[in-house]
C-alpha atoms as a PDB file:
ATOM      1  CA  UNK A   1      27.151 -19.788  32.346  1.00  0.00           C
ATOM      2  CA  UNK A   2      28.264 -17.476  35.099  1.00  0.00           C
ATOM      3  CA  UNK A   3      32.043 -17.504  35.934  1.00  0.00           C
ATOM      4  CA  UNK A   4      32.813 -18.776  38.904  1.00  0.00           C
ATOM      5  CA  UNK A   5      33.704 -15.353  40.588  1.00  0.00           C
ATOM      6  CA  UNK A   6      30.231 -14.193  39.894  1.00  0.00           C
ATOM      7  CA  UNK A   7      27.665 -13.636  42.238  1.00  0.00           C
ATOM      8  CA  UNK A   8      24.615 -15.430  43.112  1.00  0.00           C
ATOM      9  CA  UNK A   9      22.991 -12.821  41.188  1.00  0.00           C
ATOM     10  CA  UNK A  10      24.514 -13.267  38.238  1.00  0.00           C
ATOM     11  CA  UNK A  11      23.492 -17.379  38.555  1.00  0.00           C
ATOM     12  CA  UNK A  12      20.230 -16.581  39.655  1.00  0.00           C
ATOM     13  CA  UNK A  13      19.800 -14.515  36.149  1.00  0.00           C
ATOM     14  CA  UNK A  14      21.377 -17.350  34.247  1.00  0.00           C
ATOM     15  CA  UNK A  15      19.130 -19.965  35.481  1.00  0.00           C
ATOM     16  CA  UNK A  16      15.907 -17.554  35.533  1.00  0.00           C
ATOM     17  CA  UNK A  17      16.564 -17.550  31.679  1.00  0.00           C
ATOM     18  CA  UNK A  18      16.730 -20.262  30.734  1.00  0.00           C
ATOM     19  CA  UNK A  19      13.522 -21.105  33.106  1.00  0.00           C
ATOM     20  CA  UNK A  20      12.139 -18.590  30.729  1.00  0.00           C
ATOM     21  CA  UNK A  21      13.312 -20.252  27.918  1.00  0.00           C
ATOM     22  CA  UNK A  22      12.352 -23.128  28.432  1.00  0.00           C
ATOM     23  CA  UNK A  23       8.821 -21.956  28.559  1.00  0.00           C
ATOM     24  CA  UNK A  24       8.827 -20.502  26.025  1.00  0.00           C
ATOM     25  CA  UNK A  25      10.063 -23.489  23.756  1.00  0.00           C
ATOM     26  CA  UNK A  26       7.125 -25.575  25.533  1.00  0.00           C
ATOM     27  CA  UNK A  27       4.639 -23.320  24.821  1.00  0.00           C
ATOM     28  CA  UNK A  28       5.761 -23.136  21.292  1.00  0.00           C
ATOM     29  CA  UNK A  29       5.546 -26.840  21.172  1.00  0.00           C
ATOM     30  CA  UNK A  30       1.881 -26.953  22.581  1.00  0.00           C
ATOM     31  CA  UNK A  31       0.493 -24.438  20.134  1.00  0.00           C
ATOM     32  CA  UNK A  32       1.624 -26.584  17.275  1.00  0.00           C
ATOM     33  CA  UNK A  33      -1.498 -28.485  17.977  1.00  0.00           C
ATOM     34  CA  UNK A  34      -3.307 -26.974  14.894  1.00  0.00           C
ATOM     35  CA  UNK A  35      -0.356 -27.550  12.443  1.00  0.00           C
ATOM     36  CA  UNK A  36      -0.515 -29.610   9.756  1.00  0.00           C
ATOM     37  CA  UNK A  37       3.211 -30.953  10.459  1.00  0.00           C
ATOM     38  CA  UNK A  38       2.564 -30.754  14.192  1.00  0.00           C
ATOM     39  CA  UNK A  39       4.812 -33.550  14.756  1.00  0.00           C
ATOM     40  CA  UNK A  40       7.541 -32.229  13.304  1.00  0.00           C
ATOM     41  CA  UNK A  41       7.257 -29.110  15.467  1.00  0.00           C
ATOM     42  CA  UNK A  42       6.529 -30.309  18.786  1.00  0.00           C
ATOM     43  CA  UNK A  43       9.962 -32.394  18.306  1.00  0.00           C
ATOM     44  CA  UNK A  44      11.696 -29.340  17.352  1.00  0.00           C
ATOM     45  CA  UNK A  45      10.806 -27.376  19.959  1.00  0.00           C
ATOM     46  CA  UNK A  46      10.771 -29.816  22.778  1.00  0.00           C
ATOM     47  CA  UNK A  47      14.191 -31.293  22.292  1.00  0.00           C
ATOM     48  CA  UNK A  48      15.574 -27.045  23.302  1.00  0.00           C
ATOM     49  CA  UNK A  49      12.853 -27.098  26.125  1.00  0.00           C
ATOM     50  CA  UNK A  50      13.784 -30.292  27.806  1.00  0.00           C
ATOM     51  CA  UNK A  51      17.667 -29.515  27.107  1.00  0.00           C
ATOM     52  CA  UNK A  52      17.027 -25.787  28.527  1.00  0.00           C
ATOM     53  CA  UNK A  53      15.400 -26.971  31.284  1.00  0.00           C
ATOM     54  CA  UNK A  54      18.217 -28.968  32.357  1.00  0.00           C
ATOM     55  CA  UNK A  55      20.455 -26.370  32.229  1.00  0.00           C
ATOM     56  CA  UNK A  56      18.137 -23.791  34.185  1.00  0.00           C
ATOM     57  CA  UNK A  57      18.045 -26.829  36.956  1.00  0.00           C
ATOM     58  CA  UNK A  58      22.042 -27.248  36.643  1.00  0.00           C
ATOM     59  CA  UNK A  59      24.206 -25.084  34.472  1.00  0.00           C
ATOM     60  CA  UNK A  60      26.859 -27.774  34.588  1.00  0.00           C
ATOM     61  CA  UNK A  61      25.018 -30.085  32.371  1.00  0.00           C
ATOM     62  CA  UNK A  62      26.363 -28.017  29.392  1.00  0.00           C
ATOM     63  CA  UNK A  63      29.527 -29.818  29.606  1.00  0.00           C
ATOM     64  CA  UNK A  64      27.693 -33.148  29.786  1.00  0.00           C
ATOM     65  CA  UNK A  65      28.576 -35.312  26.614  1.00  0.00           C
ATOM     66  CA  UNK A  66      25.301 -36.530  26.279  1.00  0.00           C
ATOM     67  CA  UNK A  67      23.950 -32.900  26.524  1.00  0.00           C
ATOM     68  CA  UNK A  68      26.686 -31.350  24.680  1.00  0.00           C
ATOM     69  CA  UNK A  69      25.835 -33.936  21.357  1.00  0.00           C
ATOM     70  CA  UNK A  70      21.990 -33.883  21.644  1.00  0.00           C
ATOM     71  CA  UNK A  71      22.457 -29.937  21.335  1.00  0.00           C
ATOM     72  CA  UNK A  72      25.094 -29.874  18.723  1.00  0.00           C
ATOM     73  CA  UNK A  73      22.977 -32.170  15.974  1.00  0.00           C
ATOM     74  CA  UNK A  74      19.842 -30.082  16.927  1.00  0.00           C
ATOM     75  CA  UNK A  75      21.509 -26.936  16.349  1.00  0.00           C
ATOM     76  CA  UNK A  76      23.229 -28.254  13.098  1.00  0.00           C
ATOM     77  CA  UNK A  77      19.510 -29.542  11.809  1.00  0.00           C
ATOM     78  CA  UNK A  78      17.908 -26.091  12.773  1.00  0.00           C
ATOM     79  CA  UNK A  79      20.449 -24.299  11.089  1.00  0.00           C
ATOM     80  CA  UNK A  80      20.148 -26.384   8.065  1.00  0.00           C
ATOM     81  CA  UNK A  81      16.292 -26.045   8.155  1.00  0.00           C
ATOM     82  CA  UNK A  82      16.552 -22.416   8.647  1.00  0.00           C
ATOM     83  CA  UNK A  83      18.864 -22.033   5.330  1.00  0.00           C
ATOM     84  CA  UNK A  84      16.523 -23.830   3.476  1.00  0.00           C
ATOM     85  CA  UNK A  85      13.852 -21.493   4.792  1.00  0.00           C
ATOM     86  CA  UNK A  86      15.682 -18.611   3.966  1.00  0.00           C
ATOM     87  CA  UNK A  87      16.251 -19.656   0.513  1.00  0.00           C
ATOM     88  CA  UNK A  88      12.485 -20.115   0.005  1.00  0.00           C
ATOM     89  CA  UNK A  89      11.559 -16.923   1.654  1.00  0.00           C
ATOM     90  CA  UNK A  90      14.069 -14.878  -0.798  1.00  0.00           C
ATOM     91  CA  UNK A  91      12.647 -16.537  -3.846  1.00  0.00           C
ATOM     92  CA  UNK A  92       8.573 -16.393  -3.019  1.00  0.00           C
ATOM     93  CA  UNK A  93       7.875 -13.606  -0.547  1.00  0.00           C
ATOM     94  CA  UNK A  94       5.150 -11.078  -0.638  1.00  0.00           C
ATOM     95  CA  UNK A  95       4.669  -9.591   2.325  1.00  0.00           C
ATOM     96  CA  UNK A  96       6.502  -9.312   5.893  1.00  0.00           C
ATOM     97  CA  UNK A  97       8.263 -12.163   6.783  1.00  0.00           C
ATOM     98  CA  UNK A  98       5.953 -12.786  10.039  1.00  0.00           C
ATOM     99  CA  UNK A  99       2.766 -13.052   7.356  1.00  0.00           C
ATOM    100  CA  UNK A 100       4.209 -16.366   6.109  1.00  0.00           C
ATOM    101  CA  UNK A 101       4.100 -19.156   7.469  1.00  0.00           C
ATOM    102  CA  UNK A 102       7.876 -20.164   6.670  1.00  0.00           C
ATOM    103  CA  UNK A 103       8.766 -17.015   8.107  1.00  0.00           C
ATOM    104  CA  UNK A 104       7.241 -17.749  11.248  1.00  0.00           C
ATOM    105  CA  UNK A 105       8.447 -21.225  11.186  1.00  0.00           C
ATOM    106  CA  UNK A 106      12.328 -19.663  10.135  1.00  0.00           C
ATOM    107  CA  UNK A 107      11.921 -17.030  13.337  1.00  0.00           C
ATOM    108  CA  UNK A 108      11.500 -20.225  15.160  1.00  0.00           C
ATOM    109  CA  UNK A 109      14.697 -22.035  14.458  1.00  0.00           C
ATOM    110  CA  UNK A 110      16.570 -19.051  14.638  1.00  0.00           C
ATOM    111  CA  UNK A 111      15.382 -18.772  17.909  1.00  0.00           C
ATOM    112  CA  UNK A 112      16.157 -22.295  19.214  1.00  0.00           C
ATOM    113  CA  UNK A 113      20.026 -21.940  17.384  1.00  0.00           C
ATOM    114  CA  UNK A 114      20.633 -18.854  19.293  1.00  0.00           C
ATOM    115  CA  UNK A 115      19.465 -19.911  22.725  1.00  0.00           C
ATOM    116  CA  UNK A 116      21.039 -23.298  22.241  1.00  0.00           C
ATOM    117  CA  UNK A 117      23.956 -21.826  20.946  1.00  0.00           C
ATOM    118  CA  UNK A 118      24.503 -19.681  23.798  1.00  0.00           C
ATOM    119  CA  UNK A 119      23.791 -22.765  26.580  1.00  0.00           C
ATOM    120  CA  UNK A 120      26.440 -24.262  24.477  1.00  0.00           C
ATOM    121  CA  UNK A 121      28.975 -21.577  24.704  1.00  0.00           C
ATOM    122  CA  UNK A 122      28.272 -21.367  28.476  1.00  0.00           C
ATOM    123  CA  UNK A 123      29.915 -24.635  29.439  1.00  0.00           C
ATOM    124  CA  UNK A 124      33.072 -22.765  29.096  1.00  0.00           C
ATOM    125  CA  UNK A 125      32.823 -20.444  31.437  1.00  0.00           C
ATOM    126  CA  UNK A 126      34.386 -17.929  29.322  1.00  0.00           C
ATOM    127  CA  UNK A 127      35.517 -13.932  30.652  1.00  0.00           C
ATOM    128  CA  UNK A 128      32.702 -12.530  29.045  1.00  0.00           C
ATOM    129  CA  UNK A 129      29.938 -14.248  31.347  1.00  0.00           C
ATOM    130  CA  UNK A 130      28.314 -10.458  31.715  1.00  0.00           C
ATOM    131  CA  UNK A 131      27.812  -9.864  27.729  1.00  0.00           C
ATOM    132  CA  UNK A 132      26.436 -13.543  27.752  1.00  0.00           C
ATOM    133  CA  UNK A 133      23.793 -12.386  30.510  1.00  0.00           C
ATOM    134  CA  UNK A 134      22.875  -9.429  28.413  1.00  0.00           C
ATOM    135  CA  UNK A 135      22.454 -11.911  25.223  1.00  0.00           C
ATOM    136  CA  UNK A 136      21.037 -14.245  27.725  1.00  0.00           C
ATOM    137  CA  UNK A 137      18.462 -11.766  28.710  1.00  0.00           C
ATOM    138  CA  UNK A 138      17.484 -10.112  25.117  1.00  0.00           C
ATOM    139  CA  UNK A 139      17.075 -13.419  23.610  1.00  0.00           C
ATOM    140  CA  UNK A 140      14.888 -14.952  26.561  1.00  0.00           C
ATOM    141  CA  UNK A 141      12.410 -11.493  26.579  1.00  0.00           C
ATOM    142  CA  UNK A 142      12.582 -10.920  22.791  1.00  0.00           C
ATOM    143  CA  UNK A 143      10.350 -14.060  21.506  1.00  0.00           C
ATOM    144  CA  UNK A 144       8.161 -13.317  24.698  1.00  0.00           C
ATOM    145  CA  UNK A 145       7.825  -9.322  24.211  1.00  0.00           C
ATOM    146  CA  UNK A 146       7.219 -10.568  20.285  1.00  0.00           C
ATOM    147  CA  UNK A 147       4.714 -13.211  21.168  1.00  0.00           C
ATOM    148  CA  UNK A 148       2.727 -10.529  22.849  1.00  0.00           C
ATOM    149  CA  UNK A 149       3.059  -8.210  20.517  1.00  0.00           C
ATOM    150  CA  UNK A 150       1.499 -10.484  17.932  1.00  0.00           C
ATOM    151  CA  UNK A 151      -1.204 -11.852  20.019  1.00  0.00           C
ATOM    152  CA  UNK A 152      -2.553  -8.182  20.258  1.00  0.00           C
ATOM    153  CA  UNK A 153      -2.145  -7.323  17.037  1.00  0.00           C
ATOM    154  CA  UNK A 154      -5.353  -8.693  14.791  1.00  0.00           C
ATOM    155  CA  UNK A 155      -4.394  -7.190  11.795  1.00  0.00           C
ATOM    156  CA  UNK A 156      -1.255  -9.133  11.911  1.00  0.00           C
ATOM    157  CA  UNK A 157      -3.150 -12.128  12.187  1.00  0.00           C
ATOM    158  CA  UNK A 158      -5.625 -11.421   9.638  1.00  0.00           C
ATOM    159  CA  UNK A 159      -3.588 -13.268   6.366  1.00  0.00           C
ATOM    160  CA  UNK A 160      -2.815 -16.233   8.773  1.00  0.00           C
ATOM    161  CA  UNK A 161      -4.138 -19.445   8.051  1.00  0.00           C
ATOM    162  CA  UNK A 162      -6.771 -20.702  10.095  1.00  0.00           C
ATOM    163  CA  UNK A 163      -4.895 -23.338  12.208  1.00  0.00           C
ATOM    164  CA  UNK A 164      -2.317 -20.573  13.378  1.00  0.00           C
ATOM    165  CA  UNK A 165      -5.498 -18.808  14.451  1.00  0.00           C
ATOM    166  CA  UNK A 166      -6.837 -21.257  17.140  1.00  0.00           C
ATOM    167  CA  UNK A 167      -4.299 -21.706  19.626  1.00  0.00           C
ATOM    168  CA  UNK A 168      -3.846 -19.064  22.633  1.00  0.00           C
END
């Protein structure tokens, strides 16, 4: 992600989120557990953990073919997915978006596209490695700081259904 001119720092950031990232899309996939499509949802978010994981381990990976492909059709199915969920939540919600379930499952997959979107971008190496570290940052604290925020919150959690109760 970070040009070649920049400093270990800068690398050291890059790598540290997607560290982040990638537990964060782990965890995501663990607390699935409960879900009626479970399945479905591990897969979606372990495909961006294992693929962010390489990248934290070796930023060069993102010009890997192999890499490169696996993220492209998982980004273009997310995306797809997240339209769809869109669609639905314009036509049928009642509440805030974080109350439904399709919401939750929409913040999701916006979530993976942007991270995945940005590893993608990084194999180029562009000029503007220091506004990708800021992106790289707020996108790697905001599902975190949200999590958190969430997990306090019980009236939040009151209208959820039971299985997104039980986990953590």
């Amino acid at each position: 992600m970070a040009p070649p001119a920049a400093g270990p720092g800068a690398r050291a950031l890059w790598r540290s989120c997607n560290a982040l990232m990638a537990a964060f899309f782990a965890l995501a996939a663990f607390v699935q557990v409960n879900d009626p499509d479970a399945e479905l949802w591990v897969v979606v978010y372990m495909i961006p953990a294992i693929l962010t994981l390489l990248v934290g381990l070796n930023p060069l990976v993102t010009g890997n073919f192999i890499w490169k492909t696996v993220s492209a059709i998982h980004m273009v199915f997310c995306v797809a997915w997240a339209a769809g969920l869109a669609y639905h939540l314009l036509l049928h919600t009642r509440q805030n978006i974080l109350h439904e379930e399709e919401g939750r499952e929409l913040s999701g997959l916006v979530i993976i596209t942007a991270w995945m979107a940005l590893c993608h971008s990084s194999a180029k190496n562009s000029v503007g490695g220091r506004i990708q570290l800021v992106m790289a940052l707020v996108i790697a604290l905001l599902p975190l700081i949200s999590w958190a925020y969430i997990h306090v919150n019980k009236e939040m959690r009151a209208s959820w259904p039971t299985h997104c109760k039980t986990v953590l």
